[in-house]
ModelCIF file with pLDDT and N, C-alpha, C, O atoms, coordinates in Angstrom:
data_MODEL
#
_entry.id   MODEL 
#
_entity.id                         1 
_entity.type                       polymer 
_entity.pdbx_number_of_molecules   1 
#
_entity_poly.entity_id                      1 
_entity_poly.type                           'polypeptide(L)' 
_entity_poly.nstd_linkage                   no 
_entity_poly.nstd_monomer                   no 
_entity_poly.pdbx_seq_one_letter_code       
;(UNK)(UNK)(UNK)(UNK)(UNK)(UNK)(UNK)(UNK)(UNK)(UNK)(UNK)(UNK)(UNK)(UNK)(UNK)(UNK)
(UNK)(UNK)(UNK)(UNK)(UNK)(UNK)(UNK)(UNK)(UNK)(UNK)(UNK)(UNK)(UNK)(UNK)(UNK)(UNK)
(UNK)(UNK)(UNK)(UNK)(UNK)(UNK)(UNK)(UNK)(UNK)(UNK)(UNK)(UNK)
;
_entity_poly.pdbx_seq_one_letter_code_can   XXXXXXXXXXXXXXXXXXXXXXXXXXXXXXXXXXXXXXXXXXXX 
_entity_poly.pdbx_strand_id                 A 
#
loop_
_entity_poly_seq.entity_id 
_entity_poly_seq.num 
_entity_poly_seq.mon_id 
_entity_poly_seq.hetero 
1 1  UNK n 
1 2  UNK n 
1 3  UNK n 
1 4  UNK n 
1 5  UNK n 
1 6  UNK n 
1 7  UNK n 
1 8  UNK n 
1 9  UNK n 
1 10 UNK n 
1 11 UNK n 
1 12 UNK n 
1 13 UNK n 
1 14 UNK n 
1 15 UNK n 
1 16 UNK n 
1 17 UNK n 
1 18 UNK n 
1 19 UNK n 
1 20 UNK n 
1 21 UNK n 
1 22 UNK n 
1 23 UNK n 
1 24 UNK n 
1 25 UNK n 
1 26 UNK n 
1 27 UNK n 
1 28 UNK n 
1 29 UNK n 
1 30 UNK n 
1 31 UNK n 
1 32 UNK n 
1 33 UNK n 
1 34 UNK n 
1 35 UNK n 
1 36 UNK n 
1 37 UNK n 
1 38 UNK n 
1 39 UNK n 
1 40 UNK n 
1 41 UNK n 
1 42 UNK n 
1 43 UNK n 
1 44 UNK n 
#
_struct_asym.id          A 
_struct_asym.entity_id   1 
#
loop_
_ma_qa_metric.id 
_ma_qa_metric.mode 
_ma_qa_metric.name 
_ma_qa_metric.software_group_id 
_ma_qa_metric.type 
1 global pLDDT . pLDDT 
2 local  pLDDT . pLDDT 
#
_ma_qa_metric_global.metric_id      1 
_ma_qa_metric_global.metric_value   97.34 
_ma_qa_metric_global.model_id       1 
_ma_qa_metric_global.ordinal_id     1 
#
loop_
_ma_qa_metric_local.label_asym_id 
_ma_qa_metric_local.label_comp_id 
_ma_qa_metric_local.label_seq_id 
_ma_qa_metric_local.metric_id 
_ma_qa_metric_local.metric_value 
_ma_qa_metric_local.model_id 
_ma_qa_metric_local.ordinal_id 
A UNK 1  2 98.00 1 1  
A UNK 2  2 98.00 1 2  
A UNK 3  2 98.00 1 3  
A UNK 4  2 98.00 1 4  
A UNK 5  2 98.00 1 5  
A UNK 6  2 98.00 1 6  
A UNK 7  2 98.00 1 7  
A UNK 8  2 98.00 1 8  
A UNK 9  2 98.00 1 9  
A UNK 10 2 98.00 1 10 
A UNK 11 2 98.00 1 11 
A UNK 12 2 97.00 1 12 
A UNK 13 2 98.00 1 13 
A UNK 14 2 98.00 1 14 
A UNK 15 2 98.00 1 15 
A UNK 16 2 98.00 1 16 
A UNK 17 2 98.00 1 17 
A UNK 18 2 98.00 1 18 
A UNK 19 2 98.00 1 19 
A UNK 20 2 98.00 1 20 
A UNK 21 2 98.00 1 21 
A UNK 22 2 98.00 1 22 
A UNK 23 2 98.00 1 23 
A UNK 24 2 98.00 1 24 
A UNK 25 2 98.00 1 25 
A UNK 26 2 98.00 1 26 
A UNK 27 2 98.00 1 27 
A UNK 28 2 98.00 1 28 
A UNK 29 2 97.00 1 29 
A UNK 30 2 97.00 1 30 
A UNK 31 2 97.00 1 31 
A UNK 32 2 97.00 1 32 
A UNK 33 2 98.00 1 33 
A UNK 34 2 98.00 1 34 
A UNK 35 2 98.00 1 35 
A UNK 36 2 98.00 1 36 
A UNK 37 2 98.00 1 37 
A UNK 38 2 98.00 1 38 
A UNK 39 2 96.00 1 39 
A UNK 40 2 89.00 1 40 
A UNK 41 2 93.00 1 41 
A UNK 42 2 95.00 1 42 
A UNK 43 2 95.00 1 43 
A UNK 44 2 96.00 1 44 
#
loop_
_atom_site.group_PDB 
_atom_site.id 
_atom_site.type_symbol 
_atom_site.label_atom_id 
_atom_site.label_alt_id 
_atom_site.label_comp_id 
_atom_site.label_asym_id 
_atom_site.label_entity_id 
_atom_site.label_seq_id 
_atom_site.pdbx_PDB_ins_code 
_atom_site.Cartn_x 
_atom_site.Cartn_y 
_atom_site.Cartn_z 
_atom_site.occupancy 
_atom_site.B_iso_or_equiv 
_atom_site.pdbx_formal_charge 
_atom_site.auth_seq_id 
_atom_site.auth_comp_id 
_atom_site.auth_asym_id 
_atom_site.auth_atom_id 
_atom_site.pdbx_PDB_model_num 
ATOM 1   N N  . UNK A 1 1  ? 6.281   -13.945 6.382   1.00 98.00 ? 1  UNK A N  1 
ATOM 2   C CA . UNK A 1 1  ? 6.097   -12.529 6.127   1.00 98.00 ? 1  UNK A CA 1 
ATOM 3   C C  . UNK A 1 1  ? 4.754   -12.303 5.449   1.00 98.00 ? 1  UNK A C  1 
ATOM 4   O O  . UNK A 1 1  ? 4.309   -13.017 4.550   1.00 98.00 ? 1  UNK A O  1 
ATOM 5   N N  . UNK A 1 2  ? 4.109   -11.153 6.011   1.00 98.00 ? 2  UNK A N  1 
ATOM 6   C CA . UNK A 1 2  ? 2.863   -10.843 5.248   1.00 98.00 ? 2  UNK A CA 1 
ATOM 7   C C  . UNK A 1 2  ? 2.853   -9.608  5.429   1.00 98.00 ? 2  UNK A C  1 
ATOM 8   O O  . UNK A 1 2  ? 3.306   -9.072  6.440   1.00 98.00 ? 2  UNK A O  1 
ATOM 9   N N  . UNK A 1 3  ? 2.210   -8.866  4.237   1.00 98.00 ? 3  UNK A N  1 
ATOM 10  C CA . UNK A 1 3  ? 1.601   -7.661  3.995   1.00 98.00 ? 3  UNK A CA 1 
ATOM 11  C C  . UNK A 1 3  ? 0.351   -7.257  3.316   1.00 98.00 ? 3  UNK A C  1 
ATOM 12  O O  . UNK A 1 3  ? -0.053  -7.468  2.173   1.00 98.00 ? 3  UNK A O  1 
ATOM 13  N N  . UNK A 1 4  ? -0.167  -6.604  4.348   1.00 98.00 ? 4  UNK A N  1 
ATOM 14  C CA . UNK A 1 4  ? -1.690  -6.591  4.094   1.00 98.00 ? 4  UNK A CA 1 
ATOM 15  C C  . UNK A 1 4  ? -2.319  -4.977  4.323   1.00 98.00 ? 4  UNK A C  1 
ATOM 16  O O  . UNK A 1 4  ? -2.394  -4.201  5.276   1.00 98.00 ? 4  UNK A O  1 
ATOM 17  N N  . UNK A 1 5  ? -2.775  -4.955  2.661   1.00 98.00 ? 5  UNK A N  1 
ATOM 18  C CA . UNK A 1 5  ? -2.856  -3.311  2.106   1.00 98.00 ? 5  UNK A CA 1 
ATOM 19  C C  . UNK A 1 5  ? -4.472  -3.195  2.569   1.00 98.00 ? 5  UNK A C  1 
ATOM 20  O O  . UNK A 1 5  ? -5.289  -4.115  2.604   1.00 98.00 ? 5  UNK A O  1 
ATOM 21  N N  . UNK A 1 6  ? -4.635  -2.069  2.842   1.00 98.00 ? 6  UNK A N  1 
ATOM 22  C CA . UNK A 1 6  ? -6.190  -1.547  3.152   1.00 98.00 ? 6  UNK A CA 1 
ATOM 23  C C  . UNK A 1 6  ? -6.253  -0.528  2.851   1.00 98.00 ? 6  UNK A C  1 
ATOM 24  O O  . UNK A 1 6  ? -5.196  0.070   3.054   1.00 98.00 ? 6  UNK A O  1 
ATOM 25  N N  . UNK A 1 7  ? -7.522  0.438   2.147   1.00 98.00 ? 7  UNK A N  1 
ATOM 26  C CA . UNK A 1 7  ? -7.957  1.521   2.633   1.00 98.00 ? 7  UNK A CA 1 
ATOM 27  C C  . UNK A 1 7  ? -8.261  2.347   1.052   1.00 98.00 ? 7  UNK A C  1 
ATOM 28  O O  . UNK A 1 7  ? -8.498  3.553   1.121   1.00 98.00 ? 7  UNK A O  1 
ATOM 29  N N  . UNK A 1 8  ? -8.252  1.863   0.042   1.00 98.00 ? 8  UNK A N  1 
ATOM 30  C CA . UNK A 1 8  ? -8.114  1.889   -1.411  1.00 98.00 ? 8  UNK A CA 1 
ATOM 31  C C  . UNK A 1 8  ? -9.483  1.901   -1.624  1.00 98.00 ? 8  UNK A C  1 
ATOM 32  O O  . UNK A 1 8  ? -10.151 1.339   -0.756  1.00 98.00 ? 8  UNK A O  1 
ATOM 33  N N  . UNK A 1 9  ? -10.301 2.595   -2.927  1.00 98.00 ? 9  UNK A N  1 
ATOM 34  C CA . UNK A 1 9  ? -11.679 2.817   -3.060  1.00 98.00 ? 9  UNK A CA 1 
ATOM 35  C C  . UNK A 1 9  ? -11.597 3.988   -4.592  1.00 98.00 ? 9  UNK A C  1 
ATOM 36  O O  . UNK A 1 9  ? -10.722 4.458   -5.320  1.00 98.00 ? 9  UNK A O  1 
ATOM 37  N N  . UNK A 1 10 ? -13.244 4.044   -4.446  1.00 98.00 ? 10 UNK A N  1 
ATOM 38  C CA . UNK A 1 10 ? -13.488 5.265   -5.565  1.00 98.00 ? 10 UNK A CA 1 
ATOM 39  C C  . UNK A 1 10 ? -13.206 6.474   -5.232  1.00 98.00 ? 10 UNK A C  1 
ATOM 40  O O  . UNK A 1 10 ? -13.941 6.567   -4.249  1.00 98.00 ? 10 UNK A O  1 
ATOM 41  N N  . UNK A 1 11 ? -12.707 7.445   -5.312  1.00 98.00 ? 11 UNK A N  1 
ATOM 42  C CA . UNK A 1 11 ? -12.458 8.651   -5.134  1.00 98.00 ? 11 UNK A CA 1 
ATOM 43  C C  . UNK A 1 11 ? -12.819 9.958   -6.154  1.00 98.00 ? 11 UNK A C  1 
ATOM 44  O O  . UNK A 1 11 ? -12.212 10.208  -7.196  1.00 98.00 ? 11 UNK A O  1 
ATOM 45  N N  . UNK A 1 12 ? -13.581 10.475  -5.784  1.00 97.00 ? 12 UNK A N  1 
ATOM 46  C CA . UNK A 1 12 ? -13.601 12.029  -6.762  1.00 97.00 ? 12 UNK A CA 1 
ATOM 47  C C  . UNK A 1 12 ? -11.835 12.389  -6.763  1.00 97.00 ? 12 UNK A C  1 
ATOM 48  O O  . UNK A 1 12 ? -10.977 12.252  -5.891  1.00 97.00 ? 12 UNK A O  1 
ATOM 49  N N  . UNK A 1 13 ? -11.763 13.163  -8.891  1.00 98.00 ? 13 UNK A N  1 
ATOM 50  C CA . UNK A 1 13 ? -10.450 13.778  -8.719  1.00 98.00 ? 13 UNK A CA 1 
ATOM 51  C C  . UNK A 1 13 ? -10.342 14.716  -7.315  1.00 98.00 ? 13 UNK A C  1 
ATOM 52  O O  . UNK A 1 13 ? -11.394 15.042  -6.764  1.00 98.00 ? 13 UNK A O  1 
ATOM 53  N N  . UNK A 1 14 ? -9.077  15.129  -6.765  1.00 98.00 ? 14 UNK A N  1 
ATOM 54  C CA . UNK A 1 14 ? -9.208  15.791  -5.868  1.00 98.00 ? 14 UNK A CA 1 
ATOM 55  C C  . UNK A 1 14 ? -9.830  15.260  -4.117  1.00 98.00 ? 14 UNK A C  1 
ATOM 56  O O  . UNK A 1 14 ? -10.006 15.917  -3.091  1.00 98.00 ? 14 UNK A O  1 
ATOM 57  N N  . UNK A 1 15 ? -9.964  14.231  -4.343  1.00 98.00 ? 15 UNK A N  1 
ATOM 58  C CA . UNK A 1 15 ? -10.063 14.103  -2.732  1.00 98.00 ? 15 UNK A CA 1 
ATOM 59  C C  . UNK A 1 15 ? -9.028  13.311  -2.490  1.00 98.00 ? 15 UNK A C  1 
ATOM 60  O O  . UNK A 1 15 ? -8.068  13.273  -3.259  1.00 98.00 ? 15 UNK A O  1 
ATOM 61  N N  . UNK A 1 16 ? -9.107  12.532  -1.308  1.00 98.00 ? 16 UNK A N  1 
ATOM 62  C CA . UNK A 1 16 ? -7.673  11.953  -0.576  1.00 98.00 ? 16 UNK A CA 1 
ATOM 63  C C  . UNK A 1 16 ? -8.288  10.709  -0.257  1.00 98.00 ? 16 UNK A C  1 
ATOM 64  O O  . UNK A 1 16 ? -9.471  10.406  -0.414  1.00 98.00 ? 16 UNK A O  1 
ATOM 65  N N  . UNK A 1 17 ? -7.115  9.839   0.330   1.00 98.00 ? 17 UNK A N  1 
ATOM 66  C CA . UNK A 1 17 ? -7.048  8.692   0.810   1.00 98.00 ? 17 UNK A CA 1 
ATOM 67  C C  . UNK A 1 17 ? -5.840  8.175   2.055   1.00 98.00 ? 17 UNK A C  1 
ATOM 68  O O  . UNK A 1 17 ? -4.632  8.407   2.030   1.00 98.00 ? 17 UNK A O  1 
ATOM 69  N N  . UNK A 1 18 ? -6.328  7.699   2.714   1.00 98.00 ? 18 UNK A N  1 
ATOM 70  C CA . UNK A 1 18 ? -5.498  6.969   3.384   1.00 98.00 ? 18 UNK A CA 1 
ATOM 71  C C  . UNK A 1 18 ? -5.139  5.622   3.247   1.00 98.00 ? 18 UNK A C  1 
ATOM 72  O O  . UNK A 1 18 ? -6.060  4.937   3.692   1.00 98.00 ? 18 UNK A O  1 
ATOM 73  N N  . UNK A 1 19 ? -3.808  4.633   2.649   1.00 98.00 ? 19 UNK A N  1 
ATOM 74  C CA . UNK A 1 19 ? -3.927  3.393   2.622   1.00 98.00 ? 19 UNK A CA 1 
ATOM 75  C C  . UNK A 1 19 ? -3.062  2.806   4.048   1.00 98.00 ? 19 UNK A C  1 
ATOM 76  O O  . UNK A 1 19 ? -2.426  3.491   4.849   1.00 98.00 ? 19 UNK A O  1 
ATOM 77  N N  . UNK A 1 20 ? -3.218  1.711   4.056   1.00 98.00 ? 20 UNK A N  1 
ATOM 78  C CA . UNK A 1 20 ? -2.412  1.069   5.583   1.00 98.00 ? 20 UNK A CA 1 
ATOM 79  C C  . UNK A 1 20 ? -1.624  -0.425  4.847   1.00 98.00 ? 20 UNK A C  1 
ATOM 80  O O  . UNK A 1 20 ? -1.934  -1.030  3.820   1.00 98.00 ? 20 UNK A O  1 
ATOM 81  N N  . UNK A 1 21 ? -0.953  -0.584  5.447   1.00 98.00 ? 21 UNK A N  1 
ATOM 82  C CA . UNK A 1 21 ? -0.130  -2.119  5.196   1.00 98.00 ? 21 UNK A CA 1 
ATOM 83  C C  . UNK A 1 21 ? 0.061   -2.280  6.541   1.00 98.00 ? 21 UNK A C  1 
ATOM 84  O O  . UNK A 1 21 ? 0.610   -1.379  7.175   1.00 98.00 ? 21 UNK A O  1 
ATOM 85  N N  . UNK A 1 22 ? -0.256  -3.153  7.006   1.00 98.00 ? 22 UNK A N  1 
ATOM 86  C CA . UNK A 1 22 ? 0.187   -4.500  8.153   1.00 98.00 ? 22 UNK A CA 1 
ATOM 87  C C  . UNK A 1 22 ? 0.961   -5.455  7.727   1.00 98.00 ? 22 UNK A C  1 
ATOM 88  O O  . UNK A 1 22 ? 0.768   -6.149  6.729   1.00 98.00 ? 22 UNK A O  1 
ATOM 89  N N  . UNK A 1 23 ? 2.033   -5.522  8.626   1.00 98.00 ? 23 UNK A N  1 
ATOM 90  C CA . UNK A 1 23 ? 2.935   -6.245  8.446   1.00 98.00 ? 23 UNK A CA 1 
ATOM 91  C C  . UNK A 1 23 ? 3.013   -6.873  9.499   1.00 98.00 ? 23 UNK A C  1 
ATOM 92  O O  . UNK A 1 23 ? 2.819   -6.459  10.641  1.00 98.00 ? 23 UNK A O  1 
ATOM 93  N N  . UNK A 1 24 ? 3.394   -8.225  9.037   1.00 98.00 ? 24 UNK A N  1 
ATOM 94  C CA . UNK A 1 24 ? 3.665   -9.703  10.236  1.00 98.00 ? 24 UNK A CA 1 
ATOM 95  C C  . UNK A 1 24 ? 4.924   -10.406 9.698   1.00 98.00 ? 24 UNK A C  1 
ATOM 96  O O  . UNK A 1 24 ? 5.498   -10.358 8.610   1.00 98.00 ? 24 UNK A O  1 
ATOM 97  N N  . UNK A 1 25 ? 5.135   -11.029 10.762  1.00 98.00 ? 25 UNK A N  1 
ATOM 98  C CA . UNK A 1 25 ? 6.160   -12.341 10.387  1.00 98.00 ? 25 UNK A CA 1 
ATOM 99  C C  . UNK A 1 25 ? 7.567   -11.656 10.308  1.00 98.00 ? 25 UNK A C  1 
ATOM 100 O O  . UNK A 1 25 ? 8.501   -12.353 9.910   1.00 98.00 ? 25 UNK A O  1 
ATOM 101 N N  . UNK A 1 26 ? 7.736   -10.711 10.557  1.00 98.00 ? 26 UNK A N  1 
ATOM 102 C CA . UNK A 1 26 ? 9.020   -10.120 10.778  1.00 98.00 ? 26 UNK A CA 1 
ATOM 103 C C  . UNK A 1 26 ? 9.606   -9.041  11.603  1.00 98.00 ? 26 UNK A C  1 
ATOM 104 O O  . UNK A 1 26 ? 8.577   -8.565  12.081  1.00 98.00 ? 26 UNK A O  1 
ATOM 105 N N  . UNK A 1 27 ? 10.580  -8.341  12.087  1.00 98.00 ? 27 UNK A N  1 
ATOM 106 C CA . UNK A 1 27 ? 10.539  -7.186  13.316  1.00 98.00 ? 27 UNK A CA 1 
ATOM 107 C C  . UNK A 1 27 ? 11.126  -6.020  11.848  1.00 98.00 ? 27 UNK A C  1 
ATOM 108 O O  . UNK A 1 27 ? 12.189  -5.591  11.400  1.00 98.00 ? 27 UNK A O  1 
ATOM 109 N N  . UNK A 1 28 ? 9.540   -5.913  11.536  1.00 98.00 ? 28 UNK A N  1 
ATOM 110 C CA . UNK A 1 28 ? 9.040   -4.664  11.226  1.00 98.00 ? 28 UNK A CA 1 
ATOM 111 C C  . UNK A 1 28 ? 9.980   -2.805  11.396  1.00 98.00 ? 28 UNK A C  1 
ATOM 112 O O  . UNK A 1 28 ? 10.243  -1.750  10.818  1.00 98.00 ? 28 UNK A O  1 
ATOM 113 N N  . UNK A 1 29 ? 10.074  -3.355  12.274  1.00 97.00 ? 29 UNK A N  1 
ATOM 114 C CA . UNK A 1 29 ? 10.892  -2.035  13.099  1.00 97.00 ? 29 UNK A CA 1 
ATOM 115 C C  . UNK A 1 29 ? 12.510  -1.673  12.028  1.00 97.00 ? 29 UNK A C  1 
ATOM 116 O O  . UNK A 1 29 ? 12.913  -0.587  11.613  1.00 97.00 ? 29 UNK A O  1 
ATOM 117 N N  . UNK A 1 30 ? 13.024  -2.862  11.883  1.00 97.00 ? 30 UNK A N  1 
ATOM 118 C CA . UNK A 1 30 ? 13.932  -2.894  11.330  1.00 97.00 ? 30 UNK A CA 1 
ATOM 119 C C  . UNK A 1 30 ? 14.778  -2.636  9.795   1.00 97.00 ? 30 UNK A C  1 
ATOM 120 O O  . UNK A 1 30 ? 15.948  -2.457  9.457   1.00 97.00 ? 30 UNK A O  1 
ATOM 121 N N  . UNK A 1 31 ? 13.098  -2.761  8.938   1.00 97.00 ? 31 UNK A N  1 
ATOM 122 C CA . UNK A 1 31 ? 13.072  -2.799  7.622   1.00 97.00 ? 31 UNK A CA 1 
ATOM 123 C C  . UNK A 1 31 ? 12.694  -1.480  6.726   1.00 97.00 ? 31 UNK A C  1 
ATOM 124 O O  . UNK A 1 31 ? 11.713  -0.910  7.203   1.00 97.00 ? 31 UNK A O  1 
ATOM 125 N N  . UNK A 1 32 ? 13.045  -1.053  5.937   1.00 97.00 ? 32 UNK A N  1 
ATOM 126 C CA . UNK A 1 32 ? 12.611  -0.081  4.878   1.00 97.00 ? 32 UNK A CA 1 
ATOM 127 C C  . UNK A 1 32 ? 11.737  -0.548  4.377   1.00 97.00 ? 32 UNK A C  1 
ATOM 128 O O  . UNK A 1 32 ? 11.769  -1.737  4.061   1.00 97.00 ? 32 UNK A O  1 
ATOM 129 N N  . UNK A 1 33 ? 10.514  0.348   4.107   1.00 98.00 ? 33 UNK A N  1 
ATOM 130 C CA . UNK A 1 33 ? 9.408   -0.142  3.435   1.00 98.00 ? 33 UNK A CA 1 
ATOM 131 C C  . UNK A 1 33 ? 8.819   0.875   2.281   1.00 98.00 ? 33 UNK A C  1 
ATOM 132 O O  . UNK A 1 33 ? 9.102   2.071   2.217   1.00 98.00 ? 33 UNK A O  1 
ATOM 133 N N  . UNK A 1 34 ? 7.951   0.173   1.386   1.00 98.00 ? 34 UNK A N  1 
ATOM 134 C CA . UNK A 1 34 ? 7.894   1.234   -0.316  1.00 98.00 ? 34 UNK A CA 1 
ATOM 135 C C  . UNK A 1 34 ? 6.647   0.764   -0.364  1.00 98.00 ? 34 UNK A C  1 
ATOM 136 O O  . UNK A 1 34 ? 6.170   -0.279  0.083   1.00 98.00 ? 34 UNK A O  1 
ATOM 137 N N  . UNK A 1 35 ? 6.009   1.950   -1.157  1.00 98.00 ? 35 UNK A N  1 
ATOM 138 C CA . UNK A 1 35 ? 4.717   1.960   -1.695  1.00 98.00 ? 35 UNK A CA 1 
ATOM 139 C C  . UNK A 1 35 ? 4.944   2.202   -3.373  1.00 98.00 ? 35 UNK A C  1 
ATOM 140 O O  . UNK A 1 35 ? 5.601   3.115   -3.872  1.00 98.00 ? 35 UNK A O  1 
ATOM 141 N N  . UNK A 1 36 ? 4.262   1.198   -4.049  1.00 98.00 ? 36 UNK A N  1 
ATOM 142 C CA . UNK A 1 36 ? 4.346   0.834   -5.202  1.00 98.00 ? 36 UNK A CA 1 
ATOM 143 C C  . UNK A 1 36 ? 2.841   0.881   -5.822  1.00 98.00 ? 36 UNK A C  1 
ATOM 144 O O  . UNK A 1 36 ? 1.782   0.684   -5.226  1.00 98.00 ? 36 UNK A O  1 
ATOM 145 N N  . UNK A 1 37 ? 3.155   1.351   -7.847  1.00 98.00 ? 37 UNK A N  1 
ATOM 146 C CA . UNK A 1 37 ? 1.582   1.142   -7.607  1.00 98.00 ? 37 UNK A CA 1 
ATOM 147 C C  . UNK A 1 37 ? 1.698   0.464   -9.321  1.00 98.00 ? 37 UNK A C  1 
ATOM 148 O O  . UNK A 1 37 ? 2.749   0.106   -9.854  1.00 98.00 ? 37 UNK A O  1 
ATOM 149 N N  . UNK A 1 38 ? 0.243   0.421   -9.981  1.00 98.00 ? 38 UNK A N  1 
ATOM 150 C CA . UNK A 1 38 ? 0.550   -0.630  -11.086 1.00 98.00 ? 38 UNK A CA 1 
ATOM 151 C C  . UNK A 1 38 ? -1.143  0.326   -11.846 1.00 98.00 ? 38 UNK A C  1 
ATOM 152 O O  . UNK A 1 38 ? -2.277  0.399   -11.374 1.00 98.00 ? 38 UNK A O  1 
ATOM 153 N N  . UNK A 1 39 ? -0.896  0.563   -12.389 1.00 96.00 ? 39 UNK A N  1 
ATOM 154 C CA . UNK A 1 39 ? -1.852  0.684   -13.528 1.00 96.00 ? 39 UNK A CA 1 
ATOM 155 C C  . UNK A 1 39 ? -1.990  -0.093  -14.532 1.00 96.00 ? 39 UNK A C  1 
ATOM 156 O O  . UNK A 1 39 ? -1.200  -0.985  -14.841 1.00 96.00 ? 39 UNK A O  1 
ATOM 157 N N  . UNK A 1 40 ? -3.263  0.270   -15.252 1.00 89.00 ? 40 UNK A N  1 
ATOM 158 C CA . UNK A 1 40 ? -3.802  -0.519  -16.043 1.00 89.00 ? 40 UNK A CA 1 
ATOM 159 C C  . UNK A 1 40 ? -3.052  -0.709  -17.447 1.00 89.00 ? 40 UNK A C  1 
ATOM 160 O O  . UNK A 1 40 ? -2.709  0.244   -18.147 1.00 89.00 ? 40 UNK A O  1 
ATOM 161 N N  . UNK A 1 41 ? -2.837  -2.065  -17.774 1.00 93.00 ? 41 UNK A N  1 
ATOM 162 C CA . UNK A 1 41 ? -1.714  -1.781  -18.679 1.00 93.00 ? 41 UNK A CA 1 
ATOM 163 C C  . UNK A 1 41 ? -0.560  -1.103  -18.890 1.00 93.00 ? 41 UNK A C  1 
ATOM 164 O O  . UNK A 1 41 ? -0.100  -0.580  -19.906 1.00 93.00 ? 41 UNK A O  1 
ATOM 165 N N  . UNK A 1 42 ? 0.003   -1.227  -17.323 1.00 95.00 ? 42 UNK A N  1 
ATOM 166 C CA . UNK A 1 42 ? 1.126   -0.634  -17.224 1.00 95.00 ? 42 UNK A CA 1 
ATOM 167 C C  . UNK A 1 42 ? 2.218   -1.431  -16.031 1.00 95.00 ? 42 UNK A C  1 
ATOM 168 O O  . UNK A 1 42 ? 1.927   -2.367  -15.287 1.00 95.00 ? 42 UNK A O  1 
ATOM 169 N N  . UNK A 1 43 ? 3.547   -0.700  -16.151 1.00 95.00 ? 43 UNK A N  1 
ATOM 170 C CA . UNK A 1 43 ? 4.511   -1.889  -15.031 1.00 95.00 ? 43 UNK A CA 1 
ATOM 171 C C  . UNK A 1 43 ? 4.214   -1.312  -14.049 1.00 95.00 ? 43 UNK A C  1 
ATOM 172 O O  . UNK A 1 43 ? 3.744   -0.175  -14.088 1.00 95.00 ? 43 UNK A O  1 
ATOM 173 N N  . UNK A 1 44 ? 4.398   -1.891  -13.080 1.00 96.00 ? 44 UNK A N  1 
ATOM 174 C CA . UNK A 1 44 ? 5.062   -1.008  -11.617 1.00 96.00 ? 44 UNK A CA 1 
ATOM 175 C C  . UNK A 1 44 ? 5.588   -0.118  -11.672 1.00 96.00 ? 44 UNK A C  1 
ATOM 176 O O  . UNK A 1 44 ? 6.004   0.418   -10.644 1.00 96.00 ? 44 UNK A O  1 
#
């Protein structure tokens, strides 16, 4: 299994982003998937 995040950068407050995860090694199709995030000195 792999997951592989892209698309993350500097941003002015107020603009947008698009991120992507690719996923391998498994039928994808099948699974629930979550976006998680982690700040600085902070949990998940």
């Amino acid at each position: 299994v792999q997951l592989v995040e892209s698309g993350g950068g500097l941003v002015q407050p107020g603009g947008s982003l698009r991120l992507s995860c690719v996923a391998s090694g498994f039928t994808f199709s099948t699974y629930n998937m979550g976006w998680f995030r982690q700040a600085p000195g902070k949990e998940r």
